[in-house]
PDB file of N, CA and C in Angstrom:
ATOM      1  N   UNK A   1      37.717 153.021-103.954  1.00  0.00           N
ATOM      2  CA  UNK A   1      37.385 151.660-103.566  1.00  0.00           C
ATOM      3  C   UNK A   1      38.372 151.210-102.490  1.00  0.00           C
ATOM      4  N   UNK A   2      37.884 150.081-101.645  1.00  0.00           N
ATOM      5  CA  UNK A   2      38.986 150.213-100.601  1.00  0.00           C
ATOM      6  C   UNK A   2      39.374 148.926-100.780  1.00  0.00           C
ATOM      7  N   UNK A   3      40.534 148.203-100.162  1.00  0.00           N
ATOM      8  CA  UNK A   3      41.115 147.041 -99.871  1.00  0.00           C
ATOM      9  C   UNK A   3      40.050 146.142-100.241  1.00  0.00           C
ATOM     10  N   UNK A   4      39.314 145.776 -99.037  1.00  0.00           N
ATOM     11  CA  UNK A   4      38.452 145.018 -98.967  1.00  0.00           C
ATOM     12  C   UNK A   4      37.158 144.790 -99.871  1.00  0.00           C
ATOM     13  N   UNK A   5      36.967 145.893-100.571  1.00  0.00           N
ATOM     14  CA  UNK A   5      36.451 146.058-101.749  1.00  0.00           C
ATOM     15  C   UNK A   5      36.352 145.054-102.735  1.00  0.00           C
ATOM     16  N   UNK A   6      37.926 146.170-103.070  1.00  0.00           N
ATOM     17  CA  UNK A   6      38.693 145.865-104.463  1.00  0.00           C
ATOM     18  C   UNK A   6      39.127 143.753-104.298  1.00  0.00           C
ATOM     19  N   UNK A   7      39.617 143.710-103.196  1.00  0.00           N
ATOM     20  CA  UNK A   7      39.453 141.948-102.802  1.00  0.00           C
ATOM     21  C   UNK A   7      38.410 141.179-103.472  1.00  0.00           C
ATOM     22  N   UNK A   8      37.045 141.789-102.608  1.00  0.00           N
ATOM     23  CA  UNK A   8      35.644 141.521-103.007  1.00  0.00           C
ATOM     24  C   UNK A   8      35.577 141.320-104.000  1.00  0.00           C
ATOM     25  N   UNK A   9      35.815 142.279-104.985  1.00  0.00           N
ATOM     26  CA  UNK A   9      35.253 142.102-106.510  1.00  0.00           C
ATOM     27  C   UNK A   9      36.420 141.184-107.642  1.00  0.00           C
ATOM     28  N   UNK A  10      37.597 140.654-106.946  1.00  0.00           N
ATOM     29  CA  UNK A  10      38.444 140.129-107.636  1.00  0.00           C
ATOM     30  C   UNK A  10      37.819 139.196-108.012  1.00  0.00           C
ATOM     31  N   UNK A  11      37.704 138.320-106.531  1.00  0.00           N
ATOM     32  CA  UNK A  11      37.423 137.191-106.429  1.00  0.00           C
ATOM     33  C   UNK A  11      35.962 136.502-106.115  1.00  0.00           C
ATOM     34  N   UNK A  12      35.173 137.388-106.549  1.00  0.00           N
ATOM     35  CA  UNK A  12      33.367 136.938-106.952  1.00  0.00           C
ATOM     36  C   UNK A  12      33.666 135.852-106.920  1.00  0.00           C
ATOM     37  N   UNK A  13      34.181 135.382-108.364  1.00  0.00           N
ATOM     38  CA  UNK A  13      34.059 134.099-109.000  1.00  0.00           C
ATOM     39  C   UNK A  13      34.497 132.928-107.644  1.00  0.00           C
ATOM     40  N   UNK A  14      35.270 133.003-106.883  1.00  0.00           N
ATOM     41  CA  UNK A  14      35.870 131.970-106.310  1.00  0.00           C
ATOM     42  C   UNK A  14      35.513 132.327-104.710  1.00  0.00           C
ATOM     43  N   UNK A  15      34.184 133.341-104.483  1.00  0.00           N
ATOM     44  CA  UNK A  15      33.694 133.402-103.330  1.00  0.00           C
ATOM     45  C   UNK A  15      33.338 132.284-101.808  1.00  0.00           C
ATOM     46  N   UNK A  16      33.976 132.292-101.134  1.00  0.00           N
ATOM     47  CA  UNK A  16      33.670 131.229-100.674  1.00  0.00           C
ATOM     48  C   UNK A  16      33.494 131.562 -99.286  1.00  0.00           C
ATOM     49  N   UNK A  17      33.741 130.522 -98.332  1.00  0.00           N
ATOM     50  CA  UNK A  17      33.223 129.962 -96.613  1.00  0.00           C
ATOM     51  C   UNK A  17      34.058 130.924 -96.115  1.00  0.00           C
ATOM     52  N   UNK A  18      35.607 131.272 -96.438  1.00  0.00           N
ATOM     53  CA  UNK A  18      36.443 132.136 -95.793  1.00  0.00           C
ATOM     54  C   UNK A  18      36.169 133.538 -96.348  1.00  0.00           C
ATOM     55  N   UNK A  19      35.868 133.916 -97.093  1.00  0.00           N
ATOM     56  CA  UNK A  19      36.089 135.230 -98.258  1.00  0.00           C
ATOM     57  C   UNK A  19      34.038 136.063 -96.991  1.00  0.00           C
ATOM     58  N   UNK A  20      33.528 135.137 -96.897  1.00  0.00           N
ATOM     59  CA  UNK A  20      32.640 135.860 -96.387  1.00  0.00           C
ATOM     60  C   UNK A  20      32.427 135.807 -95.392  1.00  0.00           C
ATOM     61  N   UNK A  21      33.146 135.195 -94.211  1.00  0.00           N
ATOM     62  CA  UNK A  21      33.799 135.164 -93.001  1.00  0.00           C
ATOM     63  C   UNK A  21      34.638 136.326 -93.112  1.00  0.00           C
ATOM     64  N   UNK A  22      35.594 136.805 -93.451  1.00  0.00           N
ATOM     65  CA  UNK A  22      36.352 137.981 -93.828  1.00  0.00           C
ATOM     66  C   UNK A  22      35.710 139.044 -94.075  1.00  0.00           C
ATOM     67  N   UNK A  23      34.622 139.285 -94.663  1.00  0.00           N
ATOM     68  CA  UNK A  23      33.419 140.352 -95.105  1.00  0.00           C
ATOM     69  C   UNK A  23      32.629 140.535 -93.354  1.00  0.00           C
ATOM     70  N   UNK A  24      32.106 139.566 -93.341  1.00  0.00           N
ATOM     71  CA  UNK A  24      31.552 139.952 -91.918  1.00  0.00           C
ATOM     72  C   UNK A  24      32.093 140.389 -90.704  1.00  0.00           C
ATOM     73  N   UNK A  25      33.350 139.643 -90.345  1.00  0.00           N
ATOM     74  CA  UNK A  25      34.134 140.163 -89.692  1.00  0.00           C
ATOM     75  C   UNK A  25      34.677 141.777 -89.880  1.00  0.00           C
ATOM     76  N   UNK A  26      35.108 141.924 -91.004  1.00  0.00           N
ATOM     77  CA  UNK A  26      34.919 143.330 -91.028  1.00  0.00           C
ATOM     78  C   UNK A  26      34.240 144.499 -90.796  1.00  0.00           C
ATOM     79  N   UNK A  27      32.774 143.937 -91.182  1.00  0.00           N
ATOM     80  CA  UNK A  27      31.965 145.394 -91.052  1.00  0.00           C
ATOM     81  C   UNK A  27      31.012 144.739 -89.363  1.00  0.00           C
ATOM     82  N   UNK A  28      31.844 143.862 -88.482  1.00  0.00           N
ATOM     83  CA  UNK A  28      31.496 143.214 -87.061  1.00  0.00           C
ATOM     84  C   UNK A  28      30.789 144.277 -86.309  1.00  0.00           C
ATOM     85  N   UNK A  29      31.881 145.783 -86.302  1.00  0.00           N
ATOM     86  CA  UNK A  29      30.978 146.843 -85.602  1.00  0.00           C
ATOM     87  C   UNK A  29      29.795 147.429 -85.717  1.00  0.00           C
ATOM     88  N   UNK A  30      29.974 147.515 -87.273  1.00  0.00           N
ATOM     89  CA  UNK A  30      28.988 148.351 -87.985  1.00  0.00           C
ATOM     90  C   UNK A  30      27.120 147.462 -87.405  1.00  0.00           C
ATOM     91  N   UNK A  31      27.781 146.291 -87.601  1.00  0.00           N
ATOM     92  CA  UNK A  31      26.550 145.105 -87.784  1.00  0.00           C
ATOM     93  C   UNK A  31      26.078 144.943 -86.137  1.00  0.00           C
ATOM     94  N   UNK A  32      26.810 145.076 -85.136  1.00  0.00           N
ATOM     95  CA  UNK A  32      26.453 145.088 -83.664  1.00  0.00           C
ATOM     96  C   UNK A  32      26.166 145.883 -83.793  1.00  0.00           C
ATOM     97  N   UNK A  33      26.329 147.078 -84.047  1.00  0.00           N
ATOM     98  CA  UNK A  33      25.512 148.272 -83.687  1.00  0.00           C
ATOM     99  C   UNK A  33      24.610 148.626 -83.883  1.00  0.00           C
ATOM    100  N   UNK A  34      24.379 148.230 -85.150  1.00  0.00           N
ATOM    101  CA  UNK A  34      22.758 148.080 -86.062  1.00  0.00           C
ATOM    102  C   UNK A  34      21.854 147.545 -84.619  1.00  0.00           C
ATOM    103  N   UNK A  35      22.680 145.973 -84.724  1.00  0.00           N
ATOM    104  CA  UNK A  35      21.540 145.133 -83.834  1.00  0.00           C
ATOM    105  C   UNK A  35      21.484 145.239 -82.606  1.00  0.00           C
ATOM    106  N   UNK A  36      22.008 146.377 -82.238  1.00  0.00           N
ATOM    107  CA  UNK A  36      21.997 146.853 -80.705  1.00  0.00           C
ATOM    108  C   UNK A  36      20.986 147.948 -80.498  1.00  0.00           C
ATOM    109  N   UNK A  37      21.071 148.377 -81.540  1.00  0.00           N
ATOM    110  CA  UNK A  37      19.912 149.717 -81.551  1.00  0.00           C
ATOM    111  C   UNK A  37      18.453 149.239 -82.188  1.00  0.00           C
ATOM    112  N   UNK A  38      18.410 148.002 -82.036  1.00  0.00           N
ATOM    113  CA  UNK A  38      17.281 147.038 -82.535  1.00  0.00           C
ATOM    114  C   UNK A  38      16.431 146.904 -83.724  1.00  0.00           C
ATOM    115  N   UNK A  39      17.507 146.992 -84.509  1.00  0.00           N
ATOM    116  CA  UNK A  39      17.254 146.478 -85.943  1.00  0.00           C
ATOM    117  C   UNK A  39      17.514 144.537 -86.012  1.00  0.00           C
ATOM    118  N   UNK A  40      16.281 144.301 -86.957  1.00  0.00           N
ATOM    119  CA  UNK A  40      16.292 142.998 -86.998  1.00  0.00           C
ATOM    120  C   UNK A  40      17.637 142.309 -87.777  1.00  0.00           C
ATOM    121  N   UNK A  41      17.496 141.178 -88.010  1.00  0.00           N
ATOM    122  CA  UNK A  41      19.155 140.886 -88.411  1.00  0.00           C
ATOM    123  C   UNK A  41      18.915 140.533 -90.096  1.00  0.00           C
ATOM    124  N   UNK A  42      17.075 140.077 -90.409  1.00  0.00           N
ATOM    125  CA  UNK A  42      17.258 140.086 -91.474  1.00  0.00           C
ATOM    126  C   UNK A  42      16.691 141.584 -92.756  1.00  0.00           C
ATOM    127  N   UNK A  43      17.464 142.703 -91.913  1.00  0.00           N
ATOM    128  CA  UNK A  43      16.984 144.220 -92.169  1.00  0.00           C
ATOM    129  C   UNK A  43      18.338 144.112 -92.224  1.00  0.00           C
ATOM    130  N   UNK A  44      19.142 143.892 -91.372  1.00  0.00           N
ATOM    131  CA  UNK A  44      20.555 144.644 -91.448  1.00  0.00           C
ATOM    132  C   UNK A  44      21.142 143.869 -93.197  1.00  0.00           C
ATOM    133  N   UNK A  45      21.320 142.497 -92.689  1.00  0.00           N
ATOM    134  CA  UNK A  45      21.377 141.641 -93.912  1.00  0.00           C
ATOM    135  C   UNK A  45      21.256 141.785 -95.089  1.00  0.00           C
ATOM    136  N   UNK A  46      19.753 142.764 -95.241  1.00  0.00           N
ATOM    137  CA  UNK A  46      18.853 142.797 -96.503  1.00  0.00           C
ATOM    138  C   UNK A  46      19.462 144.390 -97.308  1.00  0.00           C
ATOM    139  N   UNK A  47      19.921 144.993 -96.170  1.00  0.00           N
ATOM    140  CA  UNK A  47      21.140 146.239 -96.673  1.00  0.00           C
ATOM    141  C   UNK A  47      22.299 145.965 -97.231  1.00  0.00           C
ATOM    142  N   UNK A  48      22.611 145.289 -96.307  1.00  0.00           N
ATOM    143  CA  UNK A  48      24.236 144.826 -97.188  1.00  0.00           C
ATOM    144  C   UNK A  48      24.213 144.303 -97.948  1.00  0.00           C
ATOM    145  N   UNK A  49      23.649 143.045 -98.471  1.00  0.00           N
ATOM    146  CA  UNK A  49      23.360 142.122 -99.666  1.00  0.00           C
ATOM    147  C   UNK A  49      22.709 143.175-100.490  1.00  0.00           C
ATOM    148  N   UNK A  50      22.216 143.934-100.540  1.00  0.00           N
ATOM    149  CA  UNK A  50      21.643 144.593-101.200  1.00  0.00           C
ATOM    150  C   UNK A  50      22.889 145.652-102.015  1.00  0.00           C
ATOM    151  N   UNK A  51      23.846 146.829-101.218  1.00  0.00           N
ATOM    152  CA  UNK A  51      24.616 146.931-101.443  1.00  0.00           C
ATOM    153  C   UNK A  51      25.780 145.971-101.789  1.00  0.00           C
ATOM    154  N   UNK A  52      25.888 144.891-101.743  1.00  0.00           N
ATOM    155  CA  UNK A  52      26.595 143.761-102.402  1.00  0.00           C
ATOM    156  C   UNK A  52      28.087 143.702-101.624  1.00  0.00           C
ATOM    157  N   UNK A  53      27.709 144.332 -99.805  1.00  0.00           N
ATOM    158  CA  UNK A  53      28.534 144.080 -99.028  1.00  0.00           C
ATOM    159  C   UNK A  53      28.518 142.679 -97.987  1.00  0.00           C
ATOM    160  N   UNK A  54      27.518 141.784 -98.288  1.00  0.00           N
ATOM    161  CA  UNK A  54      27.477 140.741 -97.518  1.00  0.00           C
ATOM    162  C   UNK A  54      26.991 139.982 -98.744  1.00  0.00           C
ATOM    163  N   UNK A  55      27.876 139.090 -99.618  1.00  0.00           N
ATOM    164  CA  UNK A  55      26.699 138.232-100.795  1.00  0.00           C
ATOM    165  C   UNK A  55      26.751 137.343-100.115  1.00  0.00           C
ATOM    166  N   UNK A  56      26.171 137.496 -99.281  1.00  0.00           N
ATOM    167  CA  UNK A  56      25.945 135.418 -98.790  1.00  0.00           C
ATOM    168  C   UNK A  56      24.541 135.121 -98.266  1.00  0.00           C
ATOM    169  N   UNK A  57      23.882 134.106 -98.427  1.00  0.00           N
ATOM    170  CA  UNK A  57      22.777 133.922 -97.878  1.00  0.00           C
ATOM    171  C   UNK A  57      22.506 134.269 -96.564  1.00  0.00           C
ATOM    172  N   UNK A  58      21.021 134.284 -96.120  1.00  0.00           N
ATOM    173  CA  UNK A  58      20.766 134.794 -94.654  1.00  0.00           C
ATOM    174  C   UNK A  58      21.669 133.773 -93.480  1.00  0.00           C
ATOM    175  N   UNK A  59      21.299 132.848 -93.983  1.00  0.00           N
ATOM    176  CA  UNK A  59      21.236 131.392 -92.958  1.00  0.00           C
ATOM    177  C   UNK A  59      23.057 131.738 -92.853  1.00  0.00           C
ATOM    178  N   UNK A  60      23.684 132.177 -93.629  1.00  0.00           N
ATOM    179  CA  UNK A  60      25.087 132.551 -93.412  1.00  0.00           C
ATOM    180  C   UNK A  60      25.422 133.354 -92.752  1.00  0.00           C
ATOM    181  N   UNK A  61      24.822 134.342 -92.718  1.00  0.00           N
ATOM    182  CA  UNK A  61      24.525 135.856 -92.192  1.00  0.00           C
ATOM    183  C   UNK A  61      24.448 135.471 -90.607  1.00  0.00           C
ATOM    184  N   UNK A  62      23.304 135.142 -90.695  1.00  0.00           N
ATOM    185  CA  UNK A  62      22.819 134.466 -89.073  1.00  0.00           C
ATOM    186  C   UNK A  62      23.592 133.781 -88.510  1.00  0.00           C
ATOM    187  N   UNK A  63      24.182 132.560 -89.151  1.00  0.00           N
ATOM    188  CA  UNK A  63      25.100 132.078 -87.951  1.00  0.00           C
ATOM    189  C   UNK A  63      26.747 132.537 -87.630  1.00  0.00           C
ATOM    190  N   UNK A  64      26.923 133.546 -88.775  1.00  0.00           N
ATOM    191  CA  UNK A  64      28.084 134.340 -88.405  1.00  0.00           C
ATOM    192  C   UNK A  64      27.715 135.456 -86.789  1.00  0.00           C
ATOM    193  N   UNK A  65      26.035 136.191 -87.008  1.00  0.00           N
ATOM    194  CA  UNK A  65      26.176 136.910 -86.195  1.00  0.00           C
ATOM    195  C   UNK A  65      25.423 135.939 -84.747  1.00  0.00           C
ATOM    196  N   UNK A  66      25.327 134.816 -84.981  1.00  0.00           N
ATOM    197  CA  UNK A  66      25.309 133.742 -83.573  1.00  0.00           C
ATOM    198  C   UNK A  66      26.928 133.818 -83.041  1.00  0.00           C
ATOM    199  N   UNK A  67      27.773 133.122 -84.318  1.00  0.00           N
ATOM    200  CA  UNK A  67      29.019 132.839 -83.181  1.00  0.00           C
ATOM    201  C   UNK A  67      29.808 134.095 -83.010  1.00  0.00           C
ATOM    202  N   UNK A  68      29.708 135.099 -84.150  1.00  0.00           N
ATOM    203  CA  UNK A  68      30.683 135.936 -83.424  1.00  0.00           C
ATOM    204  C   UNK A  68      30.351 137.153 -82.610  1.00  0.00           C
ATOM    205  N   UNK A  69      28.848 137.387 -82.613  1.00  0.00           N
ATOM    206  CA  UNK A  69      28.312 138.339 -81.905  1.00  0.00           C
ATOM    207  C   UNK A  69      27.645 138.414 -80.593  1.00  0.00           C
ATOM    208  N   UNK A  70      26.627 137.261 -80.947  1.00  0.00           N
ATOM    209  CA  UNK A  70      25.749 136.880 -79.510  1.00  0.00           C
ATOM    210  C   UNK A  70      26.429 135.961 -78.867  1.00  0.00           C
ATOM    211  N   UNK A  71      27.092 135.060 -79.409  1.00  0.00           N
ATOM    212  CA  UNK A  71      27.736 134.121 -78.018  1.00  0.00           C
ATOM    213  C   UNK A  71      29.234 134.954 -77.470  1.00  0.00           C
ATOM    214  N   UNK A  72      29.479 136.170 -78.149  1.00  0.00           N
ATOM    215  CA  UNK A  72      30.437 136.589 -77.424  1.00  0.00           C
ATOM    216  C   UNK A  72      30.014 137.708 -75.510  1.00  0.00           C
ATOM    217  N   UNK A  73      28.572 137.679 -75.720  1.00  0.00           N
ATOM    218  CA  UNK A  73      27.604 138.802 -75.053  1.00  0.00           C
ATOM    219  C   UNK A  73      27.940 137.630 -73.612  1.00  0.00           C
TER     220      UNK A  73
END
């Protein structure tokens, strides 16, 4: 299990605005790259939440990858 993981699963209970700001930011590459090779955003989303690497709603999802992805383009 790694750092960011083991973080993850401490603190479920007290998940919040920063804790999944921190999650996204992390896997930032992984997730541009997806959506560069033109996967939709609520496909990429629907993987990770699924694997229980992004628990946050879409509408969270989305405007993380508005400000930190597309308005950086």
């Amino acid at each position: 299990m790694t750092l960011l993981e083991e973080l993850t699963s401490e603190h479920k209970e007290s998940f919040g605005k920063r804790n999944a700001r921190i999650l996204f930011l992390a896997q930032k590459a992984e997730i541009e790259a997806a959506l560069d090779a033109g996967y939709l955003q609520t496909e990429v989303w629907g993987i990770l939440n699924k694997k229980g690497q992004m628990p946050v709603q879409y509408s969270t999802f989305a405007s993380y990858v508005r400000k930190y992805i597309l308005n950086k383009k």
